[in-house]
N, C-alpha and C. Protein backbone atom coordinates (compact mmCIF):
# COMPACT_ATOMS: atom_id res chain seq x y z
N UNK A 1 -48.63 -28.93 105.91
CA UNK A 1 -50.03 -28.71 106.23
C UNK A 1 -50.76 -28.30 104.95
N UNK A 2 -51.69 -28.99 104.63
CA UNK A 2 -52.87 -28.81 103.66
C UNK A 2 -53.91 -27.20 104.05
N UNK A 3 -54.29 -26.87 102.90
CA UNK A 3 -55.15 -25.46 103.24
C UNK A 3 -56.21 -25.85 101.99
N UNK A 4 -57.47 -25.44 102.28
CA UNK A 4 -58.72 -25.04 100.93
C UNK A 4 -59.14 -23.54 101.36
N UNK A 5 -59.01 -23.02 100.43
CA UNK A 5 -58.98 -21.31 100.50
C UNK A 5 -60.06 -21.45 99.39
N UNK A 6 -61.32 -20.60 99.99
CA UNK A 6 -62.55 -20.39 98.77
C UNK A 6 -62.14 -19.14 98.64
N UNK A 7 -62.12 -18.59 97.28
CA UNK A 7 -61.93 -17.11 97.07
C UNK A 7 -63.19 -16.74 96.04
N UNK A 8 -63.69 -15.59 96.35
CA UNK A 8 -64.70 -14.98 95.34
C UNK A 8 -63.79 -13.21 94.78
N UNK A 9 -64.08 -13.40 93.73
CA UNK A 9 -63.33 -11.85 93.37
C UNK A 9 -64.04 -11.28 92.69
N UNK A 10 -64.13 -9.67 92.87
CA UNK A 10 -65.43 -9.06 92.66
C UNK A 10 -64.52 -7.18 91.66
N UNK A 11 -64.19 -7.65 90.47
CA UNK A 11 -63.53 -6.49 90.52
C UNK A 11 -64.14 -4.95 90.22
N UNK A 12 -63.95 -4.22 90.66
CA UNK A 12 -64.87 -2.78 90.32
C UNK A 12 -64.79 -2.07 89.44
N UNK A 13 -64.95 -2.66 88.37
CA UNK A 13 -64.43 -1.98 86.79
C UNK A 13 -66.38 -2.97 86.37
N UNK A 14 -66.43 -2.26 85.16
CA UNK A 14 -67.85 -2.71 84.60
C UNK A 14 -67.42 -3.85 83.87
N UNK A 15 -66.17 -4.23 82.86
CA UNK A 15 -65.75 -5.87 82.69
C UNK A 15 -65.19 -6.03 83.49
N UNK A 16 -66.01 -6.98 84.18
CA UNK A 16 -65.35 -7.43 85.24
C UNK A 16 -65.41 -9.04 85.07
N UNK A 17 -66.33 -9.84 84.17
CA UNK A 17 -65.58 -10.79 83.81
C UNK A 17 -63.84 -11.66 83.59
N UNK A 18 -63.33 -10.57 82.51
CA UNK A 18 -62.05 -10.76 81.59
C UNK A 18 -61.03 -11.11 83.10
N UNK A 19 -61.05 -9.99 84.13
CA UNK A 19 -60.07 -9.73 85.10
C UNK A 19 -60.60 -11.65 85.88
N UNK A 20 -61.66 -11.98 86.21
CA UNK A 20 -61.91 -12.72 86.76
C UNK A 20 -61.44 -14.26 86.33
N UNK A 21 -61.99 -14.34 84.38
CA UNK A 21 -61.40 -15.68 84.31
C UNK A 21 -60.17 -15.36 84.41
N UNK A 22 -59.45 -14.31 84.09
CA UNK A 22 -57.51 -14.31 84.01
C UNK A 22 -57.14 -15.07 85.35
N UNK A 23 -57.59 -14.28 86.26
CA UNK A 23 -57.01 -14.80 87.28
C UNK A 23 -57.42 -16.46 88.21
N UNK A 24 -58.38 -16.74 87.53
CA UNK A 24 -58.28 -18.41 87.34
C UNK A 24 -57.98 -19.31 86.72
N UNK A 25 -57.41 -18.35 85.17
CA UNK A 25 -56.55 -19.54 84.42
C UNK A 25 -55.13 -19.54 85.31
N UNK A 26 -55.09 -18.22 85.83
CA UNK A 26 -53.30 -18.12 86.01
C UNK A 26 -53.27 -19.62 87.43
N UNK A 27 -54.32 -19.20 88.23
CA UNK A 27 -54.35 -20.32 89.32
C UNK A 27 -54.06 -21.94 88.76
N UNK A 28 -54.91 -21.98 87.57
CA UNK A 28 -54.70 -23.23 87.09
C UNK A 28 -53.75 -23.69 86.23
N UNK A 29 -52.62 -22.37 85.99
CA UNK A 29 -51.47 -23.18 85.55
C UNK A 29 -50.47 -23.21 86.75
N UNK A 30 -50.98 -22.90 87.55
CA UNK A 30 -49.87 -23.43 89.01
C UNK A 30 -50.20 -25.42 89.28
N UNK A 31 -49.44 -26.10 88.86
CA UNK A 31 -49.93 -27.87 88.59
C UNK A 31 -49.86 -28.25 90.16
N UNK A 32 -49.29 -27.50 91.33
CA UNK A 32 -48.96 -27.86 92.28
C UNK A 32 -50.68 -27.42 93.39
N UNK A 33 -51.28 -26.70 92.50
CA UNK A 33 -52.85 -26.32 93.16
C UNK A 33 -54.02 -27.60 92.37
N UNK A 34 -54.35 -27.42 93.79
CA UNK A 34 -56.30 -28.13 93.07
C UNK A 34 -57.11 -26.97 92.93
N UNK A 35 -57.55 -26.65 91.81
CA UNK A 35 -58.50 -25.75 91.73
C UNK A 35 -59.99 -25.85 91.41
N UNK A 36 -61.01 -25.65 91.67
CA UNK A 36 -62.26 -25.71 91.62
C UNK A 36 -63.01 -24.83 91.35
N UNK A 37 -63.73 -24.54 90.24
CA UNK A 37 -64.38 -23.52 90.37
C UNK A 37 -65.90 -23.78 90.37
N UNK A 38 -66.63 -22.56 91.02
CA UNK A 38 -67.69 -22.94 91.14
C UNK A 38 -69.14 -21.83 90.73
N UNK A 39 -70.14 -21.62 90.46
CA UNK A 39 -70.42 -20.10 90.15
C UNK A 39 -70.18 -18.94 90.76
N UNK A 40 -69.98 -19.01 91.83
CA UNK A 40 -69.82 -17.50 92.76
C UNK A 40 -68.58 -17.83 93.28
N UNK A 41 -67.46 -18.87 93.29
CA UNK A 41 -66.36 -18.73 93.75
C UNK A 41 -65.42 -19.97 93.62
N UNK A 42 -64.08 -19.62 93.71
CA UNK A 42 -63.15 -20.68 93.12
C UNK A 42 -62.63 -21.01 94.65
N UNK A 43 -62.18 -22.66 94.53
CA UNK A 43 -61.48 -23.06 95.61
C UNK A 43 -60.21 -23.84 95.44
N UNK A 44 -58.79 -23.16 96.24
CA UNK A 44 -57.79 -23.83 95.83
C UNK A 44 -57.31 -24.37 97.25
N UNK A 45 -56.80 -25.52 96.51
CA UNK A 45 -56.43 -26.19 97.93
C UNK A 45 -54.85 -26.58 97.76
N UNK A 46 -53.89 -26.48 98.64
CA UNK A 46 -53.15 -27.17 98.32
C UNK A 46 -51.83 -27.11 99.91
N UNK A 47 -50.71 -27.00 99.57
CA UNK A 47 -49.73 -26.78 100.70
C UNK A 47 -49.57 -25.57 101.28
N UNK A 48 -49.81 -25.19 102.38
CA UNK A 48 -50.16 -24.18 103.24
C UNK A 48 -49.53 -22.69 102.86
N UNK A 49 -48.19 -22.67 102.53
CA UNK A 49 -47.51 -21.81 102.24
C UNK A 49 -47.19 -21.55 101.22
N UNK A 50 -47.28 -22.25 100.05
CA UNK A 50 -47.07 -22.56 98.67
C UNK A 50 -48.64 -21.74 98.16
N UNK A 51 -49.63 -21.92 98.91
CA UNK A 51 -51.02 -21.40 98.48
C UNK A 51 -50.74 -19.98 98.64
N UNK A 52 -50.47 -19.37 99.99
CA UNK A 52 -50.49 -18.40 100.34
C UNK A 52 -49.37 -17.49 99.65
N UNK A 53 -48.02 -17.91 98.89
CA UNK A 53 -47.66 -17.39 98.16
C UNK A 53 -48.16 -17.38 97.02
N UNK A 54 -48.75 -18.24 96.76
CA UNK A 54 -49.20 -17.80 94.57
C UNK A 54 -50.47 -16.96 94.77
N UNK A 55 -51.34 -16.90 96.03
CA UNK A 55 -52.61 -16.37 96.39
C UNK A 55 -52.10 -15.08 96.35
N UNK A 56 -50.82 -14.28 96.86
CA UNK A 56 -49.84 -13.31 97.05
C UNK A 56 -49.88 -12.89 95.85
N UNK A 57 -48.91 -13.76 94.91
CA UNK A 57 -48.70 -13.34 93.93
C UNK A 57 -49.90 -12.56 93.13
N UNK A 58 -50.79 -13.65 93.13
CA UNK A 58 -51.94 -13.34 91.98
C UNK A 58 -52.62 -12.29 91.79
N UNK A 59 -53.00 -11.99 93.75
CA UNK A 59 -53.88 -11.00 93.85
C UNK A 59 -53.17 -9.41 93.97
N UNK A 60 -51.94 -9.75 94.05
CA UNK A 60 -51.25 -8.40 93.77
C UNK A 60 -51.02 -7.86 92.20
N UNK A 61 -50.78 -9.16 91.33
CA UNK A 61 -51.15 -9.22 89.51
C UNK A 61 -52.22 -8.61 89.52
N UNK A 62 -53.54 -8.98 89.97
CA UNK A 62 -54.79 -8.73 89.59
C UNK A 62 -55.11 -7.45 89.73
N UNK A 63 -54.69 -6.87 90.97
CA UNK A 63 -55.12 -5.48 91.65
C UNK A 63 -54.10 -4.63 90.73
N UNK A 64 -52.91 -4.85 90.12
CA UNK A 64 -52.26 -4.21 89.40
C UNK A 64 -52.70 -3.84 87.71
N UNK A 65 -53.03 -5.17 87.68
CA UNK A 65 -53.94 -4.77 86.23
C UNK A 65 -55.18 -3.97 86.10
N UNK A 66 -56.11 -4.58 87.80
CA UNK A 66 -57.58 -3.74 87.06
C UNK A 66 -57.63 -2.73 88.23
N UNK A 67 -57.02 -2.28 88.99
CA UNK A 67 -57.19 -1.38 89.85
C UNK A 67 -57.80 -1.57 91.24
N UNK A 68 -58.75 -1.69 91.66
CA UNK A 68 -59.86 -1.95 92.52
C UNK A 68 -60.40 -2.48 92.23
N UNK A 69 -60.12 -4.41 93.25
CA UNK A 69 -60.53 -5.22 93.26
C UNK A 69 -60.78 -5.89 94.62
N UNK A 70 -62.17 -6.51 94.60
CA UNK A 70 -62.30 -6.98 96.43
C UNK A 70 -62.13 -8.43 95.96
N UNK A 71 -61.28 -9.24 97.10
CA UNK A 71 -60.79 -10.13 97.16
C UNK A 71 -61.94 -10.96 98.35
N UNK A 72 -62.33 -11.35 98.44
CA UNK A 72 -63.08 -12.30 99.80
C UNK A 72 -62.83 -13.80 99.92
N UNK A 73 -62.03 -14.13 101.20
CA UNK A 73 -61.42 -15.96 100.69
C UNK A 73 -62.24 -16.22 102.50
N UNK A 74 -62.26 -17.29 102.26
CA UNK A 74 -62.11 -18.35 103.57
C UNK A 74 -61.14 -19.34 103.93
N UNK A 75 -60.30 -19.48 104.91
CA UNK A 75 -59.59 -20.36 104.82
C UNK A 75 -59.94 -21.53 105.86
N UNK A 76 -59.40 -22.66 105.52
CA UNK A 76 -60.15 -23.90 106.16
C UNK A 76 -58.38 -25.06 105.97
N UNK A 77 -58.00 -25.24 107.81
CA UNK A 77 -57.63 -26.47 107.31
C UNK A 77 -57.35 -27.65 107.16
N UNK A 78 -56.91 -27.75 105.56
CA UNK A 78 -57.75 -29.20 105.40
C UNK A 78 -57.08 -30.46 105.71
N UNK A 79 -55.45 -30.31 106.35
CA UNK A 79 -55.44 -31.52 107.28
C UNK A 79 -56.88 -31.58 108.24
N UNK A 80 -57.00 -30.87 109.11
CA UNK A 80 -58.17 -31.23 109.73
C UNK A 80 -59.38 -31.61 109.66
N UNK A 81 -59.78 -31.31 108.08
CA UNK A 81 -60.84 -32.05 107.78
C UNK A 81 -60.60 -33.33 107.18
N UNK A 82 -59.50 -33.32 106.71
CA UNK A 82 -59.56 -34.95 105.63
C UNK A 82 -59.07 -35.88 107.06
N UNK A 83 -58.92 -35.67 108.46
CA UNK A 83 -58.66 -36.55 109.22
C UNK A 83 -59.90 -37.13 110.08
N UNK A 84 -61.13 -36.35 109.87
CA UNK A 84 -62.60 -36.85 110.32
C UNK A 84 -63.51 -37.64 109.60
């Protein structure tokens, strides 16, 4: 099963840039994700469980490096849309 997960990350430190691109280069060296980014939020799409582990991974990296960070995703899926 296919998934597109929009995530926006908002970290609570004043650079809050640096924490933000990190954690979309790290997304984009996973070759097995589509990643998208967009101004207010990145979208990865890929195999249902494979997402939800590197999404795991990342955001537990992220919150470890900068402390307090809000995570906000949507999930959508996208077998069901690419079949309409």
């Amino acid at each position: 099963m296919q998934v597109m997960v929009e995530l926006s990350l908002y970290p609570l430190v004043n650079e809050y840039l640096t924490p933000i691109k990190a954690f979309i280069a790290r997304l984009n060296s996973y070759q097995n994700l589509t990643v998208t980014t967009c101004s207010t939020s990145t979208q990865v799409q890929g195999d249902y469980t494979e997402v939800l582990q590197i999404l795991g991974v990342e955001m537990q990296r992220t919150h470890e490096e900068v402390g307090q960070a809000v995570f906000v995703a949507k999930f959508l899926n996208f077998d069901a849309m690419s079949s309409k």
